[in-house]
C-alpha atoms as a PDB file:
ATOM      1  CA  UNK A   1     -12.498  18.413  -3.868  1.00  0.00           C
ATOM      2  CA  UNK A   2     -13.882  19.081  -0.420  1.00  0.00           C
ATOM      3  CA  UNK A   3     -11.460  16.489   1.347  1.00  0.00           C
ATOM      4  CA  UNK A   4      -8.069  17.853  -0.807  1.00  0.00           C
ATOM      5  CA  UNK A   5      -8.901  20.926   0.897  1.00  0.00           C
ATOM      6  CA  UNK A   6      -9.535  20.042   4.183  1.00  0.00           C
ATOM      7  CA  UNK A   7      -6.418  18.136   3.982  1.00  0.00           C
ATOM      8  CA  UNK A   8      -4.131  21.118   2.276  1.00  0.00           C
ATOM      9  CA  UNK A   9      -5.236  23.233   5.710  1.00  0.00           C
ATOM     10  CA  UNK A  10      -4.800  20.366   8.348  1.00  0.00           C
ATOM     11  CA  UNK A  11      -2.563  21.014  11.179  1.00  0.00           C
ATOM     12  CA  UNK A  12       1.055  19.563   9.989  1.00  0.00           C
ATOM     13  CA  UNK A  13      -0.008  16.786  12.684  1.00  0.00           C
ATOM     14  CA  UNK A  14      -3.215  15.790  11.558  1.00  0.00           C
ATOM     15  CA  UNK A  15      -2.255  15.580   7.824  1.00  0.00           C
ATOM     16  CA  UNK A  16       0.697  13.666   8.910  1.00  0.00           C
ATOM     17  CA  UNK A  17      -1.488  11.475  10.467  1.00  0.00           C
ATOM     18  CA  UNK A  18      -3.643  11.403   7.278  1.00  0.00           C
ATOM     19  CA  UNK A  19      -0.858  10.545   5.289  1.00  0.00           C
ATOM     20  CA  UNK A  20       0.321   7.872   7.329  1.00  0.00           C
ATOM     21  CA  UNK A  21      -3.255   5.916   7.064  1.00  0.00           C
ATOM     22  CA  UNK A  22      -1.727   6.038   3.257  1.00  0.00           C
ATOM     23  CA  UNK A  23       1.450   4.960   3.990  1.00  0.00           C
ATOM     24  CA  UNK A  24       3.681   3.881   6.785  1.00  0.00           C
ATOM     25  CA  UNK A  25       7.033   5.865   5.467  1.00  0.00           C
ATOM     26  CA  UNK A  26       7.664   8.538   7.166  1.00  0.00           C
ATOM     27  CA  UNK A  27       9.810   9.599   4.420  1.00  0.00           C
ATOM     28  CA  UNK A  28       6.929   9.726   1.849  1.00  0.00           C
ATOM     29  CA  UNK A  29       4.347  11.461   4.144  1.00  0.00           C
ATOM     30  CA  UNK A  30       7.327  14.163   4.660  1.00  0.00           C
ATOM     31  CA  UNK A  31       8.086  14.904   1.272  1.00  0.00           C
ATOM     32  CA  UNK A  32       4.420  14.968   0.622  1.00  0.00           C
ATOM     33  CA  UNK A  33       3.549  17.641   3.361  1.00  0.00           C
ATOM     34  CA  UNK A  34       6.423  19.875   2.034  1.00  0.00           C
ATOM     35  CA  UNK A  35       4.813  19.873  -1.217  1.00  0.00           C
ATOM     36  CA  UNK A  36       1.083  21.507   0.469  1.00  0.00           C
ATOM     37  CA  UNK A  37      -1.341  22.528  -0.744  1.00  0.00           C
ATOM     38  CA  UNK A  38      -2.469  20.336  -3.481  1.00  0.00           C
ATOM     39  CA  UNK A  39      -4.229  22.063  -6.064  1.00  0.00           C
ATOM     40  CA  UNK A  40      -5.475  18.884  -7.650  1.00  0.00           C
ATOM     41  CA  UNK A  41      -5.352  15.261  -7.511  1.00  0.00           C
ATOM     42  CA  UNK A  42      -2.677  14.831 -10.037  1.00  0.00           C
ATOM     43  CA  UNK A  43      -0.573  17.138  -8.448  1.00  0.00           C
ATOM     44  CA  UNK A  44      -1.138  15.055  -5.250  1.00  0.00           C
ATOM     45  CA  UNK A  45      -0.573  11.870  -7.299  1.00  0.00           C
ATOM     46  CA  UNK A  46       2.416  13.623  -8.890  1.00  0.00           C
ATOM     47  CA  UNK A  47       3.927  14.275  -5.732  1.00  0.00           C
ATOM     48  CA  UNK A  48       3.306  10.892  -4.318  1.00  0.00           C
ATOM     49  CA  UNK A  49       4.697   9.094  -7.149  1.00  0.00           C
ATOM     50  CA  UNK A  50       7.975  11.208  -7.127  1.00  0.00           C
ATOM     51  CA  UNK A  51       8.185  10.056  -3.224  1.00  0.00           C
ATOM     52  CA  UNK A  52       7.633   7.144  -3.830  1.00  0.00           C
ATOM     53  CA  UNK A  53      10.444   6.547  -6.389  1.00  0.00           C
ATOM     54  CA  UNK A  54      13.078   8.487  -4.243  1.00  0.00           C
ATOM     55  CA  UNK A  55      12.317   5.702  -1.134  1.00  0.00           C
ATOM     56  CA  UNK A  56      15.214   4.040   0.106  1.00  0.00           C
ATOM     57  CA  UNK A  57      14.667   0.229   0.922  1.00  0.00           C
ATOM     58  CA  UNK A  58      14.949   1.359   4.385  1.00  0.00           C
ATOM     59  CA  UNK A  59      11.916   3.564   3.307  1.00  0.00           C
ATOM     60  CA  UNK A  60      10.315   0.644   1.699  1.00  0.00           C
ATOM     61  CA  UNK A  61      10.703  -1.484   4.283  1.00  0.00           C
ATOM     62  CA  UNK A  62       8.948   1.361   6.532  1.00  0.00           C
ATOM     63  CA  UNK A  63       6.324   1.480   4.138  1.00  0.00           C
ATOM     64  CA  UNK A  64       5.643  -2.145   3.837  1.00  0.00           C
ATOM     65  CA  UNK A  65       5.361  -2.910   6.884  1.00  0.00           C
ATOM     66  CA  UNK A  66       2.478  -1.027   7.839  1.00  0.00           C
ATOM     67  CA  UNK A  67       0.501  -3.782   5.395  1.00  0.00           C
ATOM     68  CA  UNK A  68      -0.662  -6.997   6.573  1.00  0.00           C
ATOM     69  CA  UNK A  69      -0.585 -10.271   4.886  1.00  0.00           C
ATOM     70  CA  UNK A  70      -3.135 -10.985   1.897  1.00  0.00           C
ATOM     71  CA  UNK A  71      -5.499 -12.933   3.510  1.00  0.00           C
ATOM     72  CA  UNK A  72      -4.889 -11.817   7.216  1.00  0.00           C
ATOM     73  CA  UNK A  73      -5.792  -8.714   7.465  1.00  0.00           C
ATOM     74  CA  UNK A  74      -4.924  -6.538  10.533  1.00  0.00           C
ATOM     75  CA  UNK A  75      -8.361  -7.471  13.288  1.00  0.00           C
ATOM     76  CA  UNK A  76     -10.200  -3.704  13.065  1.00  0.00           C
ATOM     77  CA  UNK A  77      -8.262  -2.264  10.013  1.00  0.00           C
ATOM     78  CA  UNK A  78     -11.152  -1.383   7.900  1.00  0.00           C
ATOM     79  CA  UNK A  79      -8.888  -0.305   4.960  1.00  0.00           C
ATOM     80  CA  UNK A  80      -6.704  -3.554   4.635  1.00  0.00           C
ATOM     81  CA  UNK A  81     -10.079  -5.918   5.213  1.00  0.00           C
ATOM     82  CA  UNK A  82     -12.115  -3.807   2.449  1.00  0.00           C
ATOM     83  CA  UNK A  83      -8.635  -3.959  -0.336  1.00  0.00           C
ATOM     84  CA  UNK A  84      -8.195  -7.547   0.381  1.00  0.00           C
ATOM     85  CA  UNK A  85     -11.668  -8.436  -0.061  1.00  0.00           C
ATOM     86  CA  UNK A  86     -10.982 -10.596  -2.805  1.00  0.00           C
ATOM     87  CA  UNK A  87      -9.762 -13.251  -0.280  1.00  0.00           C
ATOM     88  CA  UNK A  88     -13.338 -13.117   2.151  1.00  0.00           C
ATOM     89  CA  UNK A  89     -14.665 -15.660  -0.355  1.00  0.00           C
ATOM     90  CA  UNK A  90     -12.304 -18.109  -0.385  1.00  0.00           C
ATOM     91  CA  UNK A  91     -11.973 -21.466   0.337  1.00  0.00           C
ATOM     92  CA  UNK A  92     -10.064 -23.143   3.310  1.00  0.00           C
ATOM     93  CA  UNK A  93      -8.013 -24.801   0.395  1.00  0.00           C
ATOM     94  CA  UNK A  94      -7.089 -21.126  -1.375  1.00  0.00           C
ATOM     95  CA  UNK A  95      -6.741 -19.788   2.270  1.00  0.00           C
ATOM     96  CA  UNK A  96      -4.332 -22.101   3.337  1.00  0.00           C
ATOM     97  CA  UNK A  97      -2.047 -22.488   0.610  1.00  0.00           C
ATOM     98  CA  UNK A  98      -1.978 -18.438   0.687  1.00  0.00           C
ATOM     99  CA  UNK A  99      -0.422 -18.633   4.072  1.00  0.00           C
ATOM    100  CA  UNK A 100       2.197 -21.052   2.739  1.00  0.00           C
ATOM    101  CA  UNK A 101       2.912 -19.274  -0.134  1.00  0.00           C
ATOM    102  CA  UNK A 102       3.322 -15.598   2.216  1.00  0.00           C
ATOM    103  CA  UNK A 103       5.275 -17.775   4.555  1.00  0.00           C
ATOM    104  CA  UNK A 104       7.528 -18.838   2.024  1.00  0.00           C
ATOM    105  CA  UNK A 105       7.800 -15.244   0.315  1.00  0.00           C
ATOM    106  CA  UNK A 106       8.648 -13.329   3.533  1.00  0.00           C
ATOM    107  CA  UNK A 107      11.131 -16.286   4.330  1.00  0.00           C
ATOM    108  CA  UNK A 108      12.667 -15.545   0.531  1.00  0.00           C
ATOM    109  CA  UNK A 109      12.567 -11.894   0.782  1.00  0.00           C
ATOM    110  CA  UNK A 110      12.227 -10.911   4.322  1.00  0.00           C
ATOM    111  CA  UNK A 111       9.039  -8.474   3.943  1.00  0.00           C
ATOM    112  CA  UNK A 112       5.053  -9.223   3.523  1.00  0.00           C
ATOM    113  CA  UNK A 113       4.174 -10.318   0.108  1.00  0.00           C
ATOM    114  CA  UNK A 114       2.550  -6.449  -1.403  1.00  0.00           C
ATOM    115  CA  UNK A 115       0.215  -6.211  -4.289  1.00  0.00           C
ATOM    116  CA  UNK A 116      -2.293  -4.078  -4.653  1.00  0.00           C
ATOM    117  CA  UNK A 117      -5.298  -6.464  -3.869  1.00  0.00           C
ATOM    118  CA  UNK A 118      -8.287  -4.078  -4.797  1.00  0.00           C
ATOM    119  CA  UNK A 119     -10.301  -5.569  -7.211  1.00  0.00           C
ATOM    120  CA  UNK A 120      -8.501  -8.840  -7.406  1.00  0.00           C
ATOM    121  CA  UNK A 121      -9.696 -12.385  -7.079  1.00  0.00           C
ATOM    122  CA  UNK A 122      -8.045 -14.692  -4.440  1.00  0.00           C
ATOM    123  CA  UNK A 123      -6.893 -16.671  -7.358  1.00  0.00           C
ATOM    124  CA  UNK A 124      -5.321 -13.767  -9.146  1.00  0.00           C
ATOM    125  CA  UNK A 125      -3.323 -12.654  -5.976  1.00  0.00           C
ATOM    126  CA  UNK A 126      -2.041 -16.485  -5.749  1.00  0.00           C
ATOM    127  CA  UNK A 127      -1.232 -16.466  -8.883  1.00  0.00           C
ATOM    128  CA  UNK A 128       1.224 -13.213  -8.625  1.00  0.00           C
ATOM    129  CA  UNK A 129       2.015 -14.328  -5.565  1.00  0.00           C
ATOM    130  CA  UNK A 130       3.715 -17.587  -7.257  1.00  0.00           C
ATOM    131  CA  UNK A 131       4.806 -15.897 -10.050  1.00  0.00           C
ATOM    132  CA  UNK A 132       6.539 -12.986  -7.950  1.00  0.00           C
ATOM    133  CA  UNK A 133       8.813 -15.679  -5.608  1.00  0.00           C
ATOM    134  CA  UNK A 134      10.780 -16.755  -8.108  1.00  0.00           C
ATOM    135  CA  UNK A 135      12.284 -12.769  -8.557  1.00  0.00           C
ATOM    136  CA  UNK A 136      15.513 -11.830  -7.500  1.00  0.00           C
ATOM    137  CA  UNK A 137      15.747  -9.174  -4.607  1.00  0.00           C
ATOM    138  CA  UNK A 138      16.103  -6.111  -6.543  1.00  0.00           C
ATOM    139  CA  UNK A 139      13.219  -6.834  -9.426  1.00  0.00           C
ATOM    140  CA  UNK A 140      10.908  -7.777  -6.649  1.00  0.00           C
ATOM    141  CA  UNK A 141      11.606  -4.580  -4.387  1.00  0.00           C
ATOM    142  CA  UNK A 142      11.284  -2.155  -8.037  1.00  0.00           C
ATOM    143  CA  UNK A 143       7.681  -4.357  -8.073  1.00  0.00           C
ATOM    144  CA  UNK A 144       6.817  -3.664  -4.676  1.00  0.00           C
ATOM    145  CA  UNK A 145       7.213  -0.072  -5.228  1.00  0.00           C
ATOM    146  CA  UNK A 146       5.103  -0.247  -7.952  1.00  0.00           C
ATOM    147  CA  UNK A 147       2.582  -1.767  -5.986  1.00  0.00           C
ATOM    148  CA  UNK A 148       2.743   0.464  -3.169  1.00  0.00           C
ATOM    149  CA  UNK A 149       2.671   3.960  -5.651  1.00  0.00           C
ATOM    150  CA  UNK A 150      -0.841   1.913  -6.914  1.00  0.00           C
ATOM    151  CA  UNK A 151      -2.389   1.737  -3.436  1.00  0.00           C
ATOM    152  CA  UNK A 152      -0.936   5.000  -2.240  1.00  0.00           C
ATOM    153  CA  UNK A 153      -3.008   6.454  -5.343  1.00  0.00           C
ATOM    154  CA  UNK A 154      -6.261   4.258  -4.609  1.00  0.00           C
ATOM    155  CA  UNK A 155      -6.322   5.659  -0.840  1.00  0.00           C
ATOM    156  CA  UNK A 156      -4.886   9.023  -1.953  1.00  0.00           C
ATOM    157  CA  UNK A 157      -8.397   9.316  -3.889  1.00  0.00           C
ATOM    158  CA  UNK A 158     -10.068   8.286  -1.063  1.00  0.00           C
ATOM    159  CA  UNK A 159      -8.840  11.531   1.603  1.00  0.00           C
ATOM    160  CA  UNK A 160      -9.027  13.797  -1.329  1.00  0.00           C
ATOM    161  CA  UNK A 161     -12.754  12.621  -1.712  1.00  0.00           C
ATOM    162  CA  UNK A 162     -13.610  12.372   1.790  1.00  0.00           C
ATOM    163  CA  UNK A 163     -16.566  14.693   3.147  1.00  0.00           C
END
């Protein structure tokens, strides 16, 4: 994979750099440059997803908040406008009650409501959305993390792809 191995022989700044486009933990992108080079993808993956599940919720919080909110997505962030796609098309009506309902969830929870958007409808990220609020604080953070390892995999694929 031409873009695994450009990344394996980065400079330790550039990949970090790389790896932060992934994901805002520092923590993560550290214990994934240790682990350089990547032979494959799944060894990349497997790394990632062993990070992942050693993040603190300090780390987590780190992490999330380098995500806007569905529906908002950061002005010139081509990554978060392309995964939240599903959302372009909606109506005003779907639009608006998504800002109430990721109003309400960061009230609740303190954090942007994360899911990993690709491929979803507008409707099917409301309808987690609704049916995630109601979690307590520790099933909803184990759910965010799963969420996060799912996106960190979809733009993992992505650098180890790249040209």
């Amino acid at each position: 994979m031409p873009g695994l191995s450009r990344f394996n022989t980065l400079a330790e700044t550039a990949a970090g750099a790389a790896l932060h486009e992934v994901c805002a933990s520092s923590a993560w992108g550290s214990r994934l440059l240790a682990q350089r080079p990547f032979t494959t993808t799944e060894e990349l993956f497997a790394a990632s997803d062993a990070a992942m599940a050693e993040l603190t919720d300090e780390d987590l919080a780190e992490a999330m908040a380098g995500h806007p909110p569905i529906g908002r997505p950061k002005p010139g962030d081509p990554t978060s406008s392309c995964e939240q796609r599903g959302m372009a098309g909606a109506s005003e009506e779907l639009k608006a009650e998504m800002l109430e309902l990721n109003l309400a969830y960061q009230e609740r929870f303190g954090h942007v409501f994360l899911i990993c958007a690709t491929g979803a409808t507008g409707e099917q990220m409301r309808d987690a959305l609704k049916a995630r609020i109601g979690n307590d604080a520790r099933t909803e953070r184990e759910i965010v993390r799963a969420e996060l390892g799912k996106i960190n995999r979809i733009r993992l694929t992505r650098l180890a792809e790249a040209d």
